[in-house]
C-alpha atoms as a PDB file:
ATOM      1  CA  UNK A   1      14.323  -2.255  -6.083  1.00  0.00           C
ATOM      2  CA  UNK A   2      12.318  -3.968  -8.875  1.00  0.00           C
ATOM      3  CA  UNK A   3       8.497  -3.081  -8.615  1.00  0.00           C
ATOM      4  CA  UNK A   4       7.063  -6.469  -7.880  1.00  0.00           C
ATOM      5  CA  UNK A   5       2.951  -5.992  -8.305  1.00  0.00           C
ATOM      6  CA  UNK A   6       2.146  -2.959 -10.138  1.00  0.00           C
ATOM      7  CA  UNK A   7       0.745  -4.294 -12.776  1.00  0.00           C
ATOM      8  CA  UNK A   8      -2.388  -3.938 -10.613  1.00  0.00           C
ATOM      9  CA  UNK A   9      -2.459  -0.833 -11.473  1.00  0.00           C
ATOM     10  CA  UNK A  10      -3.300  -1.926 -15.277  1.00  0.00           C
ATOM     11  CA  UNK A  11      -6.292  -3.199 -13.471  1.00  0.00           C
ATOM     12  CA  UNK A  12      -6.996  -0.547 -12.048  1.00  0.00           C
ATOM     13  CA  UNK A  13      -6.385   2.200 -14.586  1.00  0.00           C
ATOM     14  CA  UNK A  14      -9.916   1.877 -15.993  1.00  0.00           C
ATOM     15  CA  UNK A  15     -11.771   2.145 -12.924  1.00  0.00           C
ATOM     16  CA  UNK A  16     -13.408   5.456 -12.627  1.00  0.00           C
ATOM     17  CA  UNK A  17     -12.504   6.366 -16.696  1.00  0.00           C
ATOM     18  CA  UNK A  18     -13.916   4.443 -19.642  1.00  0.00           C
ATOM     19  CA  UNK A  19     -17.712   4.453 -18.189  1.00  0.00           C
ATOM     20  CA  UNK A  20     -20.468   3.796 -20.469  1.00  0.00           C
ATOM     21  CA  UNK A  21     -23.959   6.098 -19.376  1.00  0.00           C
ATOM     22  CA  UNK A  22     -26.741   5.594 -21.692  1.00  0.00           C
ATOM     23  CA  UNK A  23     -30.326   6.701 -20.590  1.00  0.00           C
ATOM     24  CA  UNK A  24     -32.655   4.352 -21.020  1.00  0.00           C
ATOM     25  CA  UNK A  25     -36.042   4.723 -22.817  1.00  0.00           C
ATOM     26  CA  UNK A  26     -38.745   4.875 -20.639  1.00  0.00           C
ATOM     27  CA  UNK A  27     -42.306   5.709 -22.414  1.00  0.00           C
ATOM     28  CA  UNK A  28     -45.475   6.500 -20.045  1.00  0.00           C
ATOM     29  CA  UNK A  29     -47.357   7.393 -23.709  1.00  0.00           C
ATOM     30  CA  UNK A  30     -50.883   6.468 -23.199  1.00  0.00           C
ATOM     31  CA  UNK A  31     -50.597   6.659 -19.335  1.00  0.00           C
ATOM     32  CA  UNK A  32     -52.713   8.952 -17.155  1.00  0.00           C
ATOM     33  CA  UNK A  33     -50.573  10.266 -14.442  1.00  0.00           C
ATOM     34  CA  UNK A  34     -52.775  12.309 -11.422  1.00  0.00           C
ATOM     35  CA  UNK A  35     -51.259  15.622 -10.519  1.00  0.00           C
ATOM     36  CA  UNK A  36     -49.072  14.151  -7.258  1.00  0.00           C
ATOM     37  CA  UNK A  37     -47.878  11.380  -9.103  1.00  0.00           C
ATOM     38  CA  UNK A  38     -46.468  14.335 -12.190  1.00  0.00           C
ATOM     39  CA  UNK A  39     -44.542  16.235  -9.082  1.00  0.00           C
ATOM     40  CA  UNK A  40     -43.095  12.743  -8.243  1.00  0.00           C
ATOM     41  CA  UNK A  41     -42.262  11.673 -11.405  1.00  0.00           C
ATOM     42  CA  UNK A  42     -40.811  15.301 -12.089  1.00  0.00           C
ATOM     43  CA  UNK A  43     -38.613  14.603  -8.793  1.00  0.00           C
ATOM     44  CA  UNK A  44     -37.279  11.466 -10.484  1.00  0.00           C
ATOM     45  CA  UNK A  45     -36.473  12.921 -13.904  1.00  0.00           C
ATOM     46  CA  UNK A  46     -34.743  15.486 -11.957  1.00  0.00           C
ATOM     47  CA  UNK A  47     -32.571  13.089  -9.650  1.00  0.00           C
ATOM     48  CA  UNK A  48     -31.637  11.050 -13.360  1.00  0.00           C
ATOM     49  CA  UNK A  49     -30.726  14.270 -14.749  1.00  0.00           C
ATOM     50  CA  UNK A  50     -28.512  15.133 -11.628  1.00  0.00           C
ATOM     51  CA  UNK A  51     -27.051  11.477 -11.515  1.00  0.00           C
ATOM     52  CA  UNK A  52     -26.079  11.709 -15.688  1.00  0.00           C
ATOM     53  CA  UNK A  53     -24.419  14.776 -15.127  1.00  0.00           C
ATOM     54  CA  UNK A  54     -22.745  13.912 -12.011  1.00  0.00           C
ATOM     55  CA  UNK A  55     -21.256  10.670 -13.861  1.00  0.00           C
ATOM     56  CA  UNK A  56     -20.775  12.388 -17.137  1.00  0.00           C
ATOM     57  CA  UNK A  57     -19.437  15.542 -16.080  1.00  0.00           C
ATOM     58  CA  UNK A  58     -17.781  15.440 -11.983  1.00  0.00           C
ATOM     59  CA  UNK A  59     -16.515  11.686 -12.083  1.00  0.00           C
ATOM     60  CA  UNK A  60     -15.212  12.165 -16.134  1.00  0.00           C
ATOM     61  CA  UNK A  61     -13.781  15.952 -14.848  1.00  0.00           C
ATOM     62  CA  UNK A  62     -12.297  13.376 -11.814  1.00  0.00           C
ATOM     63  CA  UNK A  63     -11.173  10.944 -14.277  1.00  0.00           C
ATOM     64  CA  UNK A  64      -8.674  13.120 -16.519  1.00  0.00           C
ATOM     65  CA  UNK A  65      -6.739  13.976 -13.876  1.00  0.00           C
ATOM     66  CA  UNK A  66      -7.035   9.952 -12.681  1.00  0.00           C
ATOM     67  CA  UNK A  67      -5.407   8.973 -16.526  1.00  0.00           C
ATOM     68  CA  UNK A  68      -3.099  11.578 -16.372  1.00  0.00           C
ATOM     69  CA  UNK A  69      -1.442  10.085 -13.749  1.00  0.00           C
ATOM     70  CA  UNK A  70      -1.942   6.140 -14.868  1.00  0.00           C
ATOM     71  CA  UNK A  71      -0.400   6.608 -17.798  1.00  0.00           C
ATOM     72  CA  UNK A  72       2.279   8.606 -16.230  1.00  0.00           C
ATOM     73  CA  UNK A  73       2.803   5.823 -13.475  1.00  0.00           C
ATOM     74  CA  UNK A  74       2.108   2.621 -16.428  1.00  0.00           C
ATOM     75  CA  UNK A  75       5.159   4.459 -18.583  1.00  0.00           C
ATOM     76  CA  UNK A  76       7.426   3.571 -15.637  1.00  0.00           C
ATOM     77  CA  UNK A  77       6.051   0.603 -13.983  1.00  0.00           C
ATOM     78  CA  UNK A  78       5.244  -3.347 -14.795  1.00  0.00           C
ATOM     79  CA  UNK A  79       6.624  -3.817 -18.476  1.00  0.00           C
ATOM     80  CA  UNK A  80       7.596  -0.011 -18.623  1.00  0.00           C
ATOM     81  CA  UNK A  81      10.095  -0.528 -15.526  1.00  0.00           C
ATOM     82  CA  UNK A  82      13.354   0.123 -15.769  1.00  0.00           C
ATOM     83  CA  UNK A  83      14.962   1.459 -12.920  1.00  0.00           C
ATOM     84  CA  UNK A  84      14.514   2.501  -9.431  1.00  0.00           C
ATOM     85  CA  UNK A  85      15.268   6.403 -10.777  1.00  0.00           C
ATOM     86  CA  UNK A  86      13.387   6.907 -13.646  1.00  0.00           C
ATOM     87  CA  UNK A  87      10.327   5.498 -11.585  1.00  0.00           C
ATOM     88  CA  UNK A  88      11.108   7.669  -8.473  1.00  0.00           C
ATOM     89  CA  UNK A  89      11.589  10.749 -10.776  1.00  0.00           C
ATOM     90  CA  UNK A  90       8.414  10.257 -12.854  1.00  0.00           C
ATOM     91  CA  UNK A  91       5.989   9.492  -9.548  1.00  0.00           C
ATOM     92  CA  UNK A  92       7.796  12.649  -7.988  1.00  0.00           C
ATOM     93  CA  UNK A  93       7.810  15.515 -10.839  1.00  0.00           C
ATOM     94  CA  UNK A  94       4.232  13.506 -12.989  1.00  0.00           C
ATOM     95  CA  UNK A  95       2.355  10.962 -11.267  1.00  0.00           C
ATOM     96  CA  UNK A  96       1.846  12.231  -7.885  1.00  0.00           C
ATOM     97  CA  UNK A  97       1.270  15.988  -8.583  1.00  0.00           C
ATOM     98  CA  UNK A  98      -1.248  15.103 -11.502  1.00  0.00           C
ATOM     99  CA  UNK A  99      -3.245  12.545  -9.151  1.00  0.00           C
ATOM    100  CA  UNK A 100      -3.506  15.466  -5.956  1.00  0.00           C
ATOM    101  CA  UNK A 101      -5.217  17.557  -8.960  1.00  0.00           C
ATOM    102  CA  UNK A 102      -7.957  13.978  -9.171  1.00  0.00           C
ATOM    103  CA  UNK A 103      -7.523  14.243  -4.952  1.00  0.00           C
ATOM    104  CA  UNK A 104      -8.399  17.831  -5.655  1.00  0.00           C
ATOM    105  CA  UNK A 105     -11.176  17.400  -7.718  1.00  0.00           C
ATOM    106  CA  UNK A 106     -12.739  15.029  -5.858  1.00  0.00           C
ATOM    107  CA  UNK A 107     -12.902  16.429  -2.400  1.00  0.00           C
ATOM    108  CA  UNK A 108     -14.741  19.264  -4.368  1.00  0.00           C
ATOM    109  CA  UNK A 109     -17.785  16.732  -5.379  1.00  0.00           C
ATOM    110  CA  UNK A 110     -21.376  16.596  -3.850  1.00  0.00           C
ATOM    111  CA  UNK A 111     -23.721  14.559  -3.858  1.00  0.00           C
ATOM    112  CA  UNK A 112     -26.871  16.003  -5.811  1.00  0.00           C
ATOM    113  CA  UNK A 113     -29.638  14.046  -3.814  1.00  0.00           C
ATOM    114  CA  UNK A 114     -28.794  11.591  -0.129  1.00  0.00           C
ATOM    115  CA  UNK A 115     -29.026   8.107  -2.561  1.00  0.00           C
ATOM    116  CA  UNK A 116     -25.979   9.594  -3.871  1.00  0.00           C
ATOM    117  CA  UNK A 117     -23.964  10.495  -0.917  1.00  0.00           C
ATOM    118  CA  UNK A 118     -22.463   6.481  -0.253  1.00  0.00           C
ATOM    119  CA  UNK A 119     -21.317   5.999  -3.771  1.00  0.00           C
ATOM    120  CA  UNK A 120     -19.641   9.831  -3.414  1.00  0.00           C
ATOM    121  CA  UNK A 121     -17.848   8.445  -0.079  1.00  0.00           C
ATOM    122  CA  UNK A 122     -16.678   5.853  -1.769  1.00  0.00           C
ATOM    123  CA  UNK A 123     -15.181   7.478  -4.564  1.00  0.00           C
ATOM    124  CA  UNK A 124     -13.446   9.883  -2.144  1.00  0.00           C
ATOM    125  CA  UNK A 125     -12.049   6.951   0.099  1.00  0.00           C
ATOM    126  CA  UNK A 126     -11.019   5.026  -2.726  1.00  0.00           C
ATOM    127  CA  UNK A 127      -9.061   8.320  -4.126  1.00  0.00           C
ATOM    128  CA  UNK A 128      -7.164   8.729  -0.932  1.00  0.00           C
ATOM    129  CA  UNK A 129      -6.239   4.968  -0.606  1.00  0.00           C
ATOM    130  CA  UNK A 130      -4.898   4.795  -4.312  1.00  0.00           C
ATOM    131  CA  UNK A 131      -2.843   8.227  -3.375  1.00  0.00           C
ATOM    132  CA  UNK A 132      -1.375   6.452   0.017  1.00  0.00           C
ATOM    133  CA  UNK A 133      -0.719   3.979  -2.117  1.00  0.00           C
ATOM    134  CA  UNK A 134       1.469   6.525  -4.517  1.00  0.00           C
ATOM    135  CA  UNK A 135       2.933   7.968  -1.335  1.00  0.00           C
ATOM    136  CA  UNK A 136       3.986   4.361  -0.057  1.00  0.00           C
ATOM    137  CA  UNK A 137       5.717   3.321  -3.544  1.00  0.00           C
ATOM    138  CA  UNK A 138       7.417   6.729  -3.422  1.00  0.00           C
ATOM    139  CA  UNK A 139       8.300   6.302   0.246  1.00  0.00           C
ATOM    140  CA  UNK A 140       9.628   2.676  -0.458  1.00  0.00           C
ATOM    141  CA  UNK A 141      12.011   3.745  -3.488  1.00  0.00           C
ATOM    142  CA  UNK A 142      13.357   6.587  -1.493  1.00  0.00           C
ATOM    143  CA  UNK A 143      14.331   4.343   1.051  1.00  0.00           C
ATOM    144  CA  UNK A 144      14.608   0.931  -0.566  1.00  0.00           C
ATOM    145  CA  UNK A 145      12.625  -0.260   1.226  1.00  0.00           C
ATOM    146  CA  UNK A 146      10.482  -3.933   0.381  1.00  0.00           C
ATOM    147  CA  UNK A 147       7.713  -3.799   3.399  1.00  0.00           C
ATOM    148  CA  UNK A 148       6.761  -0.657   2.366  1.00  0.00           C
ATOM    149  CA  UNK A 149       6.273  -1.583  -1.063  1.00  0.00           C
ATOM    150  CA  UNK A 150       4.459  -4.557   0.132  1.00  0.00           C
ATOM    151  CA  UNK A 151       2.580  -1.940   1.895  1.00  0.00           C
ATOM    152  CA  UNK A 152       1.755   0.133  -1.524  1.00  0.00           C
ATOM    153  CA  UNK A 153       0.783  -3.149  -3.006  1.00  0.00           C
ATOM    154  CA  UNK A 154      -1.378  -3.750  -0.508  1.00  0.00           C
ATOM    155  CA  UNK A 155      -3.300  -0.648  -0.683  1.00  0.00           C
ATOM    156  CA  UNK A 156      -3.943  -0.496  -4.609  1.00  0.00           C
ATOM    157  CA  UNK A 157      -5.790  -4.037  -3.513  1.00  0.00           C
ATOM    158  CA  UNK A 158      -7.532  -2.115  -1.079  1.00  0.00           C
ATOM    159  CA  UNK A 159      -8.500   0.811  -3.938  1.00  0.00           C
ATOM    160  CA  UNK A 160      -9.513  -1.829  -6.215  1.00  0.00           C
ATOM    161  CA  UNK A 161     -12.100  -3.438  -3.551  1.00  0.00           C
ATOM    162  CA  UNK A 162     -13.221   0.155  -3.188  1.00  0.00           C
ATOM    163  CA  UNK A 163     -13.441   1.261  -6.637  1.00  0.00           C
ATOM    164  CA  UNK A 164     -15.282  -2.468  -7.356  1.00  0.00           C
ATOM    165  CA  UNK A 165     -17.965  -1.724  -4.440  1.00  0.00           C
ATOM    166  CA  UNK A 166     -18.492   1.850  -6.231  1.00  0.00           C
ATOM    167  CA  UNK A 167     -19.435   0.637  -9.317  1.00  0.00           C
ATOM    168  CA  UNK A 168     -21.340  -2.653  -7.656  1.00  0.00           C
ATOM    169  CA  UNK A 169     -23.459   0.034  -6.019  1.00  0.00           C
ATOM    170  CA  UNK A 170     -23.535   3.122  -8.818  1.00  0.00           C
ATOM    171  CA  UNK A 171     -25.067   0.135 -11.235  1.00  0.00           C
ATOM    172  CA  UNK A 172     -27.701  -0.716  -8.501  1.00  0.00           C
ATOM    173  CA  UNK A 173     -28.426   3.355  -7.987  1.00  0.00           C
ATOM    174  CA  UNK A 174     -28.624   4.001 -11.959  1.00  0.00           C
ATOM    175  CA  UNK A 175     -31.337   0.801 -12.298  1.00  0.00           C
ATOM    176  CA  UNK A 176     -33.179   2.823 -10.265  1.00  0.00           C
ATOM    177  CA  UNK A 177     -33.389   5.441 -12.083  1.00  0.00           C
ATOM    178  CA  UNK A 178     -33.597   4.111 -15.239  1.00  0.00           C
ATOM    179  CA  UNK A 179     -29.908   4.723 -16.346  1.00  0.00           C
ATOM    180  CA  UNK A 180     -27.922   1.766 -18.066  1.00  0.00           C
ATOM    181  CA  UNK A 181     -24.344   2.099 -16.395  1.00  0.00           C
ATOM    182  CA  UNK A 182     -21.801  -0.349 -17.491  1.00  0.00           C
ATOM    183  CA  UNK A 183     -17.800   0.198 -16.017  1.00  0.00           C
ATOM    184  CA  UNK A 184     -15.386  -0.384 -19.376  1.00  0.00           C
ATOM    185  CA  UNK A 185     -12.714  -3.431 -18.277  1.00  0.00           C
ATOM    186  CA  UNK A 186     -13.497  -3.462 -14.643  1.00  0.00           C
ATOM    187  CA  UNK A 187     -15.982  -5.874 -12.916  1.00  0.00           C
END
C-alpha cells in the first residue's frame, strides 16, 4: 500500500522545533515606579522568565524527541517511500518508540502560571493526535488497509490545526509579555 498524503508530515515536522524566542527590550529608565507597581512588575518579569524557559527548555526538551521521530518517519515516507516493509519496520522499531519518549515528555509539562495552562493543553492534545495518527498508519500497513490510512491522514490534519492554534495563541501570550515568538516554516 503506497502512502498517499504523508507528505503532510513535511509540514508538519517543524511545528513545535525550529522556534525563534528573542526577549524583547523593554526600558522603564527614567520611570518612577511606586512600591505596588515594583511587586507587579516583578510578577511579570517573573512570568517572562518562566514562559522563556518553558519554550526554550520543556517544548525544545519536547521537540528532540518530536525530530527524532520525523526524520525517522520522512526517511521512509513521501519521496523516501519505498515499500510497505521498510515503512512498517522503521515506524515499528524508530518512529513510534522515539515519539512515546515526546508523548512522554510532554505529559510531564506544567504550566508555570494559569495564562499558560491552554497553550500546555494544546500541546498535549496535539501530541496524542499526531501519535494516533502513527498508530493508524501502523495499523493500516499491518492490515492493508486504505480507510484506515485515510484515517491517519486525517488525523495529522487534525495535529496540524492543533499545532497551528498553539502557536496562533503562544504568539498572542508572548506579546504580552514582551517576548518576540516567531514558529520557523509553520504559519
Amino acid at each position: 500500500m503506497k502512502n498517499l498524503t504523508f507528505t503532510l508530515l513535511a509540514i508538519c515536522c517543524l511545528v513545535l522545533t525550529g522556534c525563534n524566542y528573542e526577549m524583547k527590550a523593554s526600558s522603564n529608565e527614567g520611570e518612577e515606579t511606586s512600591s505596588s507597581d515594583n511587586e507587579n512588575r516583578l510578577s511579570e518579569d517573573e512570568k517572562q522568565s518562566s514562559l522563556l524557559e518553558f519554550i526554550n527548555e520543556d517544548i525544545a526538551n519536547v521537540s528532540s524527541f518530536e525530530m527524532e521521530a520525523f526524520q525517522s518517519f520522512d526517511s521512509v515516507s513521501g519521496e523516501n517511500y519505498i515499500n510497505d516493509e521498510l515503512m512498517y519496520e522503521e515506524l515499528t522499531t524508530t518512529t513510534i518508540p522515539a515519539y512515546e519518549k515526546a508523548l512522554e515528555e510532554t505529559e510531564k509539562l506544567e504550566a508555570p502560571f494559569p495564562e499558560l495552562e491552554p497553550m500546555l493543553e494544546q500541546i498535549k492534545n496535539a501530541s496524542n493526535t499526531f501519535y494516533d495518527a502513527l498508530v493508524l498508519q501502523k495499523q493500516a500497513l499491518e492490515e492493508q488497509d486504505a480507510e484506515i490510512m485515510n484515517q491517519a491522514n486525517e488525523k495529522l490534519l487534525e495535529y496540524r490545526d492543533q499545532i497551528g492554534a498553539y502557536h496562533a495563541d503562544m504568539k498572542a501570550l508572548t506579546e504580552d509579555y514582551n517576548i518576540d515568538y516567531e514558529p520557523n516554516g509553520f504559519q
